[in-house]
N, C-alpha and C. Protein backbone atom coordinates (compact mmCIF):
# COMPACT_ATOMS: atom_id res chain seq x y z
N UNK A 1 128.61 -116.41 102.79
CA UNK A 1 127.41 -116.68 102.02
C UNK A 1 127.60 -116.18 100.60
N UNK A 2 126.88 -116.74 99.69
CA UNK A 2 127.26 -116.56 98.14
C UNK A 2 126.03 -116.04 97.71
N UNK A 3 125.04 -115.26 98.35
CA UNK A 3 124.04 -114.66 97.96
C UNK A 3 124.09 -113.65 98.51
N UNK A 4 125.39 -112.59 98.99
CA UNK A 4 125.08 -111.41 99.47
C UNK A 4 125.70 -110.70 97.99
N UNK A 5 125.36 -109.47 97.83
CA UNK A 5 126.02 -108.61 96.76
C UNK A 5 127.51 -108.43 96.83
N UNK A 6 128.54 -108.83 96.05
CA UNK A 6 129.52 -108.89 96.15
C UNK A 6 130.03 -107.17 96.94
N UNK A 7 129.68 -106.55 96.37
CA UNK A 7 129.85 -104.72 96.50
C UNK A 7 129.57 -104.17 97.54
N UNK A 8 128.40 -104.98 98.12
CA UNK A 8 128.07 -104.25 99.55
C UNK A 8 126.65 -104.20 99.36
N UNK A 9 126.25 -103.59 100.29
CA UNK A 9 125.00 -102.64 100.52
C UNK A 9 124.97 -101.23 100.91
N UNK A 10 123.95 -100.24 99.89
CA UNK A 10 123.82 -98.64 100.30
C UNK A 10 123.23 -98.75 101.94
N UNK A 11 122.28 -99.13 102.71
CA UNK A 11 121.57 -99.13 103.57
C UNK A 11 121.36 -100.49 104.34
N UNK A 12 121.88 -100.50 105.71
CA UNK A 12 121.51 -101.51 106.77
C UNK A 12 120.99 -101.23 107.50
N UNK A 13 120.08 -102.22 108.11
CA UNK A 13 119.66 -101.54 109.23
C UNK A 13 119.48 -102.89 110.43
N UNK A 14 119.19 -102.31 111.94
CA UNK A 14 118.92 -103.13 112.59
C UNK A 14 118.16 -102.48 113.43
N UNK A 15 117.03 -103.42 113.54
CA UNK A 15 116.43 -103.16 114.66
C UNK A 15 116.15 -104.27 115.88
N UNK A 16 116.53 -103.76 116.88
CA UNK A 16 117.18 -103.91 118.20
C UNK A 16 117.17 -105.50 118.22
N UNK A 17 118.51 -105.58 117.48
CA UNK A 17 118.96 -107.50 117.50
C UNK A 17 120.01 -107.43 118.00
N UNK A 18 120.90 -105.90 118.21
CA UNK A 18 122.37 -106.50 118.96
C UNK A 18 122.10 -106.60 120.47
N UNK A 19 120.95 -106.27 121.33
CA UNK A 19 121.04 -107.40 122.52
C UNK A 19 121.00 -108.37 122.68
N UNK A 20 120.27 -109.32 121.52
CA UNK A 20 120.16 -110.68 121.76
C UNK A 20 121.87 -111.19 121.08
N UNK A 21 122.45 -110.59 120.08
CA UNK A 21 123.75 -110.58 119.57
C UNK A 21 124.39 -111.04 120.71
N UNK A 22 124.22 -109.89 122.18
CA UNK A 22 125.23 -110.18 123.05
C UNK A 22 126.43 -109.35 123.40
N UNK A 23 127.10 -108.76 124.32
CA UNK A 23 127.86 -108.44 124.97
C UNK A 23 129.43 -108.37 124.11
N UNK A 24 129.78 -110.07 124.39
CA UNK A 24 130.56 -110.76 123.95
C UNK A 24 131.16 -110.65 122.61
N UNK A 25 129.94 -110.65 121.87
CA UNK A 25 130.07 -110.78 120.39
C UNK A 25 129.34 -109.08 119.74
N UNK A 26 129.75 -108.42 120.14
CA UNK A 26 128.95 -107.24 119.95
C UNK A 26 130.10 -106.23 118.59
N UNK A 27 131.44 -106.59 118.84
CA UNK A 27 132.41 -106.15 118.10
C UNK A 27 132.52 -106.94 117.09
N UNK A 28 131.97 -108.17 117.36
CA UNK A 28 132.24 -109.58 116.06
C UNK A 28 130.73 -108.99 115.09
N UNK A 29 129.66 -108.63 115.57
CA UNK A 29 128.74 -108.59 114.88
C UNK A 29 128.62 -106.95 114.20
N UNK A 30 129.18 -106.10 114.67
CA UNK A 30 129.24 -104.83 114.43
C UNK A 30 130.25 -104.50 113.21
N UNK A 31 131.52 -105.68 113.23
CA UNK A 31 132.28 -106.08 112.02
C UNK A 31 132.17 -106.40 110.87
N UNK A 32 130.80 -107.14 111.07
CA UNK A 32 130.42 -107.88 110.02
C UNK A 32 129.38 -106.74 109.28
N UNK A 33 128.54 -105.98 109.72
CA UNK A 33 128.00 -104.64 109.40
C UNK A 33 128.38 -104.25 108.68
N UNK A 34 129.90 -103.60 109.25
CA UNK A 34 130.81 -102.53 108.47
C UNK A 34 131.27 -103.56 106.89
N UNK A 35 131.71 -104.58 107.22
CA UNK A 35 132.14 -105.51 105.99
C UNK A 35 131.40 -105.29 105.04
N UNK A 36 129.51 -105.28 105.32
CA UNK A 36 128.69 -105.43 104.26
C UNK A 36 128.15 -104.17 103.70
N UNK A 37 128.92 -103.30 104.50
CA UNK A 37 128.32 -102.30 104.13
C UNK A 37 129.43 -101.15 103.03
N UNK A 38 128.73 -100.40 101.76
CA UNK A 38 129.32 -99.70 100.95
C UNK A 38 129.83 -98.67 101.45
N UNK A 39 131.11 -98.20 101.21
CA UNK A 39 132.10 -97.08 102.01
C UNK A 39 130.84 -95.89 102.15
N UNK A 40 130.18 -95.72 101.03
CA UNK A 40 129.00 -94.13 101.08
C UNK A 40 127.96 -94.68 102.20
N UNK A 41 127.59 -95.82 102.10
CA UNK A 41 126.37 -96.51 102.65
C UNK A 41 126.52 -95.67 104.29
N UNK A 42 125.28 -95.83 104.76
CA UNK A 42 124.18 -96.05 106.17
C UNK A 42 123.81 -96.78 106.55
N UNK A 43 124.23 -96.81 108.21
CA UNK A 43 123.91 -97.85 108.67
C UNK A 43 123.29 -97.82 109.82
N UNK A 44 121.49 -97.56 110.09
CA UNK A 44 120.64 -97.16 111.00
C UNK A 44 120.24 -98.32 111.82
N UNK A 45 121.32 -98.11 113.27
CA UNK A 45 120.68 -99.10 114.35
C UNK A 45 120.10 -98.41 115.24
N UNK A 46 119.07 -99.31 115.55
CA UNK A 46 118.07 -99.02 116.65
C UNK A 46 118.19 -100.61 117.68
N UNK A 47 118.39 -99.55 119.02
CA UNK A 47 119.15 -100.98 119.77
C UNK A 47 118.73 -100.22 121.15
N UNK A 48 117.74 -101.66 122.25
CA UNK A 48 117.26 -100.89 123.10
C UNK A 48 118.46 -100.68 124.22
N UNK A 49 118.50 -99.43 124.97
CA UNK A 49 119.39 -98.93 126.21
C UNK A 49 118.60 -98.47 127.61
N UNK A 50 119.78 -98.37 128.20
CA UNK A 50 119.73 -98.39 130.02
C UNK A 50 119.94 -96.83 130.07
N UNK A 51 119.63 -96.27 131.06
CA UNK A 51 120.26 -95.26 131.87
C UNK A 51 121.51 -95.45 132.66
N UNK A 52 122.47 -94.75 132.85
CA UNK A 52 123.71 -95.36 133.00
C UNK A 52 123.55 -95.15 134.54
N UNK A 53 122.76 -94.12 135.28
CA UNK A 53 122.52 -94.45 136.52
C UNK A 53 120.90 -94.80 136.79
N UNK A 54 121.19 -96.47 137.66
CA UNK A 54 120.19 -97.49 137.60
C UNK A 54 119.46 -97.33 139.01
N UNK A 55 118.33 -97.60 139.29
CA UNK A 55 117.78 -97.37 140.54
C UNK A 55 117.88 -99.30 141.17
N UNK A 56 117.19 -99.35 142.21
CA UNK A 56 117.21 -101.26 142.23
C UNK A 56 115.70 -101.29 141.85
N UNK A 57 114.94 -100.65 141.59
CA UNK A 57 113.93 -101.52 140.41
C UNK A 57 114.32 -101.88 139.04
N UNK A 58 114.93 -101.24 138.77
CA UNK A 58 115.36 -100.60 137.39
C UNK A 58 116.48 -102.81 136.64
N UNK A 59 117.10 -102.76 138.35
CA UNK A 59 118.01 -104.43 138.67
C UNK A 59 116.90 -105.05 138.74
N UNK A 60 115.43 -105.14 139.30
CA UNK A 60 114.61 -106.01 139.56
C UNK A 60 114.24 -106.33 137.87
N UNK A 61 113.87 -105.48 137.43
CA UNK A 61 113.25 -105.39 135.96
C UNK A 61 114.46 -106.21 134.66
N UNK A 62 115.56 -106.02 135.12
CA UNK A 62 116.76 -106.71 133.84
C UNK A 62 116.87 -107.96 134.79
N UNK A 63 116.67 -108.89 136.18
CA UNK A 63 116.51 -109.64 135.77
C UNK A 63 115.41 -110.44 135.95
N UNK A 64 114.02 -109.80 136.04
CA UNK A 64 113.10 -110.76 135.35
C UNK A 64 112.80 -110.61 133.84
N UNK A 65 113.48 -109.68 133.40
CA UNK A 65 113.77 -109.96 131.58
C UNK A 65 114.50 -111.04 131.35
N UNK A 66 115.55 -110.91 131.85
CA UNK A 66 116.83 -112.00 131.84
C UNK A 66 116.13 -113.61 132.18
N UNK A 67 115.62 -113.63 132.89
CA UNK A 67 115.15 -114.94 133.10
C UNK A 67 113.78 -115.52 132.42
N UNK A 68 112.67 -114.41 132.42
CA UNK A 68 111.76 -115.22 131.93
C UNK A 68 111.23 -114.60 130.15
N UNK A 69 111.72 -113.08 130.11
CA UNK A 69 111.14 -112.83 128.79
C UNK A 69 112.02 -113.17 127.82
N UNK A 70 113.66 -112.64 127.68
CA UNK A 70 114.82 -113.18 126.89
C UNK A 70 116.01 -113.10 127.44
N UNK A 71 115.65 -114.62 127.76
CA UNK A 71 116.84 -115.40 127.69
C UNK A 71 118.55 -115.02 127.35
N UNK A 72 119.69 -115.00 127.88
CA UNK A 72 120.84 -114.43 127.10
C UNK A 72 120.66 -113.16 126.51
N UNK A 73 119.72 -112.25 126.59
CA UNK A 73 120.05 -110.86 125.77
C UNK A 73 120.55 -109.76 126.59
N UNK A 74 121.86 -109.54 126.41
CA UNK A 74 122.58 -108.81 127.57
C UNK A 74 123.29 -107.89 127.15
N UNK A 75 122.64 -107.35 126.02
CA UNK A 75 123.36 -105.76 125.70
C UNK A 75 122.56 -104.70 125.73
N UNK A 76 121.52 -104.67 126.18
CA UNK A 76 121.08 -103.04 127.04
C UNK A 76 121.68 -102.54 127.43
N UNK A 77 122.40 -101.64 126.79
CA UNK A 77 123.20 -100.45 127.80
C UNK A 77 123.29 -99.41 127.82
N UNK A 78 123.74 -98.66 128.38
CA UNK A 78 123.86 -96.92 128.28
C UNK A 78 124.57 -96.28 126.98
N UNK A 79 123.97 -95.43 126.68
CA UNK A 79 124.63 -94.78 125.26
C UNK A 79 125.81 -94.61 125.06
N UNK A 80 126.69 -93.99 126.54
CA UNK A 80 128.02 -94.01 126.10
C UNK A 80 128.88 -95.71 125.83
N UNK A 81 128.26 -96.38 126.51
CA UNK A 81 128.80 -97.81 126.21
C UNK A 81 128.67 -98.01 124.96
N UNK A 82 127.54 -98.02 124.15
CA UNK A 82 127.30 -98.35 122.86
C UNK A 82 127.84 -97.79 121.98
N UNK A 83 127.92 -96.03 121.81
CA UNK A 83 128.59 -95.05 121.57
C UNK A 83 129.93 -95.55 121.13
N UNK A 84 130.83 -95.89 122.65
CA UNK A 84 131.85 -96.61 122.37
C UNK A 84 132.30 -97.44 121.22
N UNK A 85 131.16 -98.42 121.07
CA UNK A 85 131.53 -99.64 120.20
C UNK A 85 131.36 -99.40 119.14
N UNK A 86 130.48 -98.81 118.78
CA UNK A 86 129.98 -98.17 117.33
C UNK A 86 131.44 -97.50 116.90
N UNK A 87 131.73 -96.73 117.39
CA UNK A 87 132.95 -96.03 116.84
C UNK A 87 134.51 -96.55 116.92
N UNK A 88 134.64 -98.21 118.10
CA UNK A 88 135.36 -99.07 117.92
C UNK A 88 135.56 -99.62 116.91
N UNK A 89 134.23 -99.91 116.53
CA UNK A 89 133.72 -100.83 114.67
C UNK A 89 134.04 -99.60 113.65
N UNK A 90 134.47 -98.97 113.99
CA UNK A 90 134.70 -97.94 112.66
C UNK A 90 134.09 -97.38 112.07
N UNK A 91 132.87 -96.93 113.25
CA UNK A 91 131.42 -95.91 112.42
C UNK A 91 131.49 -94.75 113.39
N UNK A 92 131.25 -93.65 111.93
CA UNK A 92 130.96 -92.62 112.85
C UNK A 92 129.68 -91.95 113.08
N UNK A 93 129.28 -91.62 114.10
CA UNK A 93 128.03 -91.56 114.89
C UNK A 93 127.44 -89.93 114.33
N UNK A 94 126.59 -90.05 113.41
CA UNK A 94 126.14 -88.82 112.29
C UNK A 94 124.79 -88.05 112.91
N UNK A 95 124.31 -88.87 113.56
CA UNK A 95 122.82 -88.56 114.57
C UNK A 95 122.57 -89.70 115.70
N UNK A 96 122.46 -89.37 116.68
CA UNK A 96 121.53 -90.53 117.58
C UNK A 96 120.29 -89.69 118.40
N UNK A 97 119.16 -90.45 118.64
CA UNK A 97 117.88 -89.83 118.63
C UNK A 97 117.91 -90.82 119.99
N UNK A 98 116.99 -90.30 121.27
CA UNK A 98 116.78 -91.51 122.29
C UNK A 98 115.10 -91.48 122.21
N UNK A 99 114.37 -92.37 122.09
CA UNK A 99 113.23 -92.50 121.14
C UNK A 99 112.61 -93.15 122.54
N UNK A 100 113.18 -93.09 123.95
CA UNK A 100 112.44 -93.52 125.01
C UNK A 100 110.89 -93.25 125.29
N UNK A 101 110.79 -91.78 124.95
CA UNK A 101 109.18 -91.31 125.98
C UNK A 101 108.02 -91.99 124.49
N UNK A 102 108.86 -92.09 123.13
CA UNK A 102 107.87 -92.31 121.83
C UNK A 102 107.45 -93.58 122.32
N UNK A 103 108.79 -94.51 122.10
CA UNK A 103 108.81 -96.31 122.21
C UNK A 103 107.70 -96.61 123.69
N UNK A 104 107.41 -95.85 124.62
CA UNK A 104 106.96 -96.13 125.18
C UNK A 104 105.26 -96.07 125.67
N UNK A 105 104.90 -95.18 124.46
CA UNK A 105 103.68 -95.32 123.14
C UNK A 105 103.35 -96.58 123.06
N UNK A 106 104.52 -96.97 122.25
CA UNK A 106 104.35 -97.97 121.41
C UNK A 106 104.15 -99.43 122.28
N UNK A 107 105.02 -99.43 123.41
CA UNK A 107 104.32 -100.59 124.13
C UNK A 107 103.41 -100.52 124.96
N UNK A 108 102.72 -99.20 125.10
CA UNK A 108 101.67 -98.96 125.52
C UNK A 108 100.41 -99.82 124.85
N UNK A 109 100.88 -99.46 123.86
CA UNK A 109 99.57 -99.78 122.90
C UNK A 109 99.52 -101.56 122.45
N UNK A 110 100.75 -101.79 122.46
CA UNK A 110 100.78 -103.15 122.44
C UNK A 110 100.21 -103.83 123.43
N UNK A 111 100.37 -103.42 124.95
CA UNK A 111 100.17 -103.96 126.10
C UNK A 111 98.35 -104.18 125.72
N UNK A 112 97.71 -102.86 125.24
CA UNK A 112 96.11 -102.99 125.01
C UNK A 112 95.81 -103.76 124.29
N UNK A 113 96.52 -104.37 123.17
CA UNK A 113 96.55 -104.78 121.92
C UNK A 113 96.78 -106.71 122.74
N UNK A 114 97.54 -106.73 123.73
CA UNK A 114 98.08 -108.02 124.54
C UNK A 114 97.01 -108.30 125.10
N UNK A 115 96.31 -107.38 125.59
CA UNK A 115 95.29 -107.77 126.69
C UNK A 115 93.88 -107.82 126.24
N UNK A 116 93.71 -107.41 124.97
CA UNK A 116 92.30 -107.81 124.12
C UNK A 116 92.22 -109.16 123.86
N UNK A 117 93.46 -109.63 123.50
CA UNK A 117 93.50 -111.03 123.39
C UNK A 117 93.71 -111.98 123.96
N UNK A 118 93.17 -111.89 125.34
CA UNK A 118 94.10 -112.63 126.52
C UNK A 118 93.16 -114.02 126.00
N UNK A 119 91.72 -114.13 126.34
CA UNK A 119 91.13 -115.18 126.29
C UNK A 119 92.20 -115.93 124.90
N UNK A 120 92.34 -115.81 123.65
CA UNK A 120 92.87 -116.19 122.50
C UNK A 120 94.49 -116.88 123.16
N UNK A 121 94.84 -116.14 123.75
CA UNK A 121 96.71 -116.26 124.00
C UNK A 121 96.55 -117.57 125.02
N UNK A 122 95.85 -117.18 126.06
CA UNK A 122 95.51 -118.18 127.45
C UNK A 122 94.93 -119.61 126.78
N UNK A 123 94.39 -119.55 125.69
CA UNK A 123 93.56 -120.68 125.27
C UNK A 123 95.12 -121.24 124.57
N UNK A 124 95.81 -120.76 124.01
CA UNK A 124 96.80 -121.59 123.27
C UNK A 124 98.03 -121.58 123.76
N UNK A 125 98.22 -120.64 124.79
CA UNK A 125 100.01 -120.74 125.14
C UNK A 125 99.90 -121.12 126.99
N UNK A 126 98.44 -121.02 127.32
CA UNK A 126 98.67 -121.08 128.78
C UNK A 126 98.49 -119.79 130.13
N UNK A 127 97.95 -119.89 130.54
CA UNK A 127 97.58 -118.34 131.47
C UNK A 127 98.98 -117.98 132.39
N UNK A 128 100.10 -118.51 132.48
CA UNK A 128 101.58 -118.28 133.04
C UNK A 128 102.00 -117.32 131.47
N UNK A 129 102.11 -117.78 130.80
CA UNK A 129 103.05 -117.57 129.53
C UNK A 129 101.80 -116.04 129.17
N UNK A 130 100.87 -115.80 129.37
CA UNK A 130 100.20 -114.54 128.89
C UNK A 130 100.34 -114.19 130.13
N UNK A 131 100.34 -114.04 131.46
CA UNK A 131 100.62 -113.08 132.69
C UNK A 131 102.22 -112.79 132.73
N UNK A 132 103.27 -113.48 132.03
CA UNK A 132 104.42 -113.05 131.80
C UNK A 132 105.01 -112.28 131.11
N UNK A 133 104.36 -111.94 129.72
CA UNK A 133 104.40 -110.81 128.99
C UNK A 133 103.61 -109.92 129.54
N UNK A 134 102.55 -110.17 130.04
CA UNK A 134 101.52 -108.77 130.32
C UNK A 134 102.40 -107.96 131.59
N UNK A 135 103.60 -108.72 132.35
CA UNK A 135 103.98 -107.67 133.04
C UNK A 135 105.01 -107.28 132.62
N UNK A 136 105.88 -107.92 131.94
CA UNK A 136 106.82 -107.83 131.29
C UNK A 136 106.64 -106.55 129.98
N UNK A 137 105.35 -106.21 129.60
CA UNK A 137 104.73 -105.33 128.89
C UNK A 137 104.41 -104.14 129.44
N UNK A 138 103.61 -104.22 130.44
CA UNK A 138 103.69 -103.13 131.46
C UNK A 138 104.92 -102.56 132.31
N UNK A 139 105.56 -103.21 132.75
CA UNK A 139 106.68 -102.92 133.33
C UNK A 139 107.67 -102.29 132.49
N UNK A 140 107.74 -102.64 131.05
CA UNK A 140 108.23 -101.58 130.02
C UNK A 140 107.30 -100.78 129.65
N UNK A 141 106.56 -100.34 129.80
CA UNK A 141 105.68 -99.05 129.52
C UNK A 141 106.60 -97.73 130.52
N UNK A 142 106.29 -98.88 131.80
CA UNK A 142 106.70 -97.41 133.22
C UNK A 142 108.21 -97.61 133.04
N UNK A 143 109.39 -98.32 132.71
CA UNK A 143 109.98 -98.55 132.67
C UNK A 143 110.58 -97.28 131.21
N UNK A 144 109.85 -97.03 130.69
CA UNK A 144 110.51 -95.95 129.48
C UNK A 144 109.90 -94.42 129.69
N UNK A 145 109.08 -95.01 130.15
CA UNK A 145 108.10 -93.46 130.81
C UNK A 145 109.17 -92.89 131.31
N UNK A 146 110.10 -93.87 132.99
CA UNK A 146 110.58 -93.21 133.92
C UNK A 146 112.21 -93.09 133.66
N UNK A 147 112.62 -93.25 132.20
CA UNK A 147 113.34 -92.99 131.91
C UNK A 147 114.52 -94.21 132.47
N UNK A 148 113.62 -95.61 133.11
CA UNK A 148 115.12 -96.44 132.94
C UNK A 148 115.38 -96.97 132.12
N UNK A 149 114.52 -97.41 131.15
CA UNK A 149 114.61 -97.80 129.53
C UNK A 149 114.50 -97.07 128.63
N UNK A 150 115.39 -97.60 127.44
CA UNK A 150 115.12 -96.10 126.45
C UNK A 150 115.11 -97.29 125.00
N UNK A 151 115.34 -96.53 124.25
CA UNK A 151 115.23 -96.97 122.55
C UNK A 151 116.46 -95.78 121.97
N UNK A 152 117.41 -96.39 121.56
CA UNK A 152 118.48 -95.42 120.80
C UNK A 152 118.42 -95.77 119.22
N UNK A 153 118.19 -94.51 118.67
CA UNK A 153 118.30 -94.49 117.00
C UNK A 153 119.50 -94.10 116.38
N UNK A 154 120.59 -94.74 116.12
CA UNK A 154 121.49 -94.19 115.61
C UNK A 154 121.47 -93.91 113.93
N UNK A 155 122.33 -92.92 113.56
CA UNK A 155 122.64 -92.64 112.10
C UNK A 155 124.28 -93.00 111.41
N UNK A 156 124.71 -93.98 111.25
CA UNK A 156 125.94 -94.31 111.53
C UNK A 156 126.43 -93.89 109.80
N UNK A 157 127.65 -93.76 110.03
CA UNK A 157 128.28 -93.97 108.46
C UNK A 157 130.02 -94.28 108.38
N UNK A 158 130.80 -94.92 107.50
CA UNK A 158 131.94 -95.82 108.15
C UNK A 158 132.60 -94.36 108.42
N UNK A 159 133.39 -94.70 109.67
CA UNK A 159 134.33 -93.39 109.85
C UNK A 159 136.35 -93.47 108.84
N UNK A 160 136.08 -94.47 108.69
CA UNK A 160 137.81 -94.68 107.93
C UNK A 160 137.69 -94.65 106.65
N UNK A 161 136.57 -93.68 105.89
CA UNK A 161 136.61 -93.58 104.78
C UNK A 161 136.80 -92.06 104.39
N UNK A 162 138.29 -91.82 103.46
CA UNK A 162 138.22 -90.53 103.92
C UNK A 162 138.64 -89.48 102.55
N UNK A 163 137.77 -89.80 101.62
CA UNK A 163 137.58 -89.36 100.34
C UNK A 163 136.27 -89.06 100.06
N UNK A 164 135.52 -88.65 98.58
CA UNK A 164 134.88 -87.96 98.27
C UNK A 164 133.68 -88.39 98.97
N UNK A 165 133.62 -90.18 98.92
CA UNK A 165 132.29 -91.11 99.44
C UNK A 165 131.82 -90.69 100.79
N UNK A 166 132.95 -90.02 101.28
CA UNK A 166 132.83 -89.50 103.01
C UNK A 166 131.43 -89.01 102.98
N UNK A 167 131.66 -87.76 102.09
CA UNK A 167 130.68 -86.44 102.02
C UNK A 167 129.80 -87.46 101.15
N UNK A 168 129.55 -87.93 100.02
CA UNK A 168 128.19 -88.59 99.74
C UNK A 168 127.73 -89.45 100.63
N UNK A 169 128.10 -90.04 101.88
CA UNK A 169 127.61 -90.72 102.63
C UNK A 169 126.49 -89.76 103.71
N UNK A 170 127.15 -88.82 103.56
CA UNK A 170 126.32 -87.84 104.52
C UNK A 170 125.57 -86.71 103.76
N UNK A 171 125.95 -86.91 102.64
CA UNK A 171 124.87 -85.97 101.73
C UNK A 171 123.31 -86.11 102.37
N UNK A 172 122.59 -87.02 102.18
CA UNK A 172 121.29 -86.85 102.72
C UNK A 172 120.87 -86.20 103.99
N UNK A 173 122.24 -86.03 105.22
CA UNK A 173 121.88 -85.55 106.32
C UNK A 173 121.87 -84.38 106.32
N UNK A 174 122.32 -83.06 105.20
CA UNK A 174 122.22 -82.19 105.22
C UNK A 174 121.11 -81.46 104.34
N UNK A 175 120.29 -80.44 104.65
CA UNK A 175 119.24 -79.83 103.89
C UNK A 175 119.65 -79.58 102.54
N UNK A 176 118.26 -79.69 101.74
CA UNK A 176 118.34 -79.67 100.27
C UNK A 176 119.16 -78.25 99.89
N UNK A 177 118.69 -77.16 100.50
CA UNK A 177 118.71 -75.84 100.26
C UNK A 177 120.05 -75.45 100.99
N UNK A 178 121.59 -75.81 101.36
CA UNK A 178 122.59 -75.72 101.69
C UNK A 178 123.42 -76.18 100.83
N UNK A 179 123.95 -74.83 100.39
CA UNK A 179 125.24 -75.82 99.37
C UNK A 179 126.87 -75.49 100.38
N UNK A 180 127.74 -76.22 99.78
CA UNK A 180 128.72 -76.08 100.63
C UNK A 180 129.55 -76.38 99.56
């Protein structure tokens, strides 16, 4: 593309698009990151994950995601998997936060926010297509509560850069009041 900044970018971010990215293409898209991104630059993904030991609800729940909420999105996974790739792509992993018991707030509140509007949703998309998110909504509520879904925040910055930009890349992660 001839409209990105030739130089890069200080700051990328994603939020949770490398499942729908895919499995497959998870090193092809994590490449392209690092490409756009400035040797000092940050690169904050937030990408939802599994518990690496799964119960069989935990299988019931990935695949009625898989089939009726999204389609092909098959990179939920456990931190060390992701972990992995991140630092395959040539980033090194500066903070990661697991934002499970918060995120699960947050679709809490959505779910109330889903269900105020049912008459509105049912009138235009159909009473199947609003009882499919509403469990699909709930079922991720208890689903992050009980710790089989999570939300990972990473703090990434390139790891094969290994001059002064290193340390300004990570300048911000350290307190104002620390000199070194």
């Amino acid at each position: 593309r001839d409209d990105l900044p030739e130089e890069g970018f200080d700051r990328i971010t994603s939020l949770e698009m490398a499942e729908h990215v895919g499995i497959r293409r998870y090193q092809e898209f994590l490449g392209i990151v690092k490409s756009l991104l400035k040797d000092d630059g940050v690169f904050y993904f937030q990408v939802a994950g599994l518990r690496r030991h799964w119960r069989f609800e935990d299988l019931a729940w990935g695949l009625f995601m898989g089939e009726h909420v999204f389609p092909g999105a098959d990179a939920s996974c456990p931190l060390g998997w992701v972990s992995d790739q991140l630092e395959r792509a040539g980033f090194e992993i500066q903070r990661v936060h697991n934002m499970g018991s918060h995120y699960s707030r947050t679709l809490a509140d959505w779910l109330v926010n889903w269900r105020s509007k049912e008459a509105d949703i049912v009138a235009k998309y159909g009473a199947g297509a609003y009882r499919r998110w509403e469990v699909f909504l709930a079922w991720s509520v208890r689903a992050a509560r009980q710790g089989s879904s999570t939300l990972f925040m990473f703090t990434l910055t390139k790891a094969d850069v290994m001059d002064k930009r290193r340390i300004s890349s990570q300048a911000h992660l350290v307190p104002k009041d620390i000199s070194v």
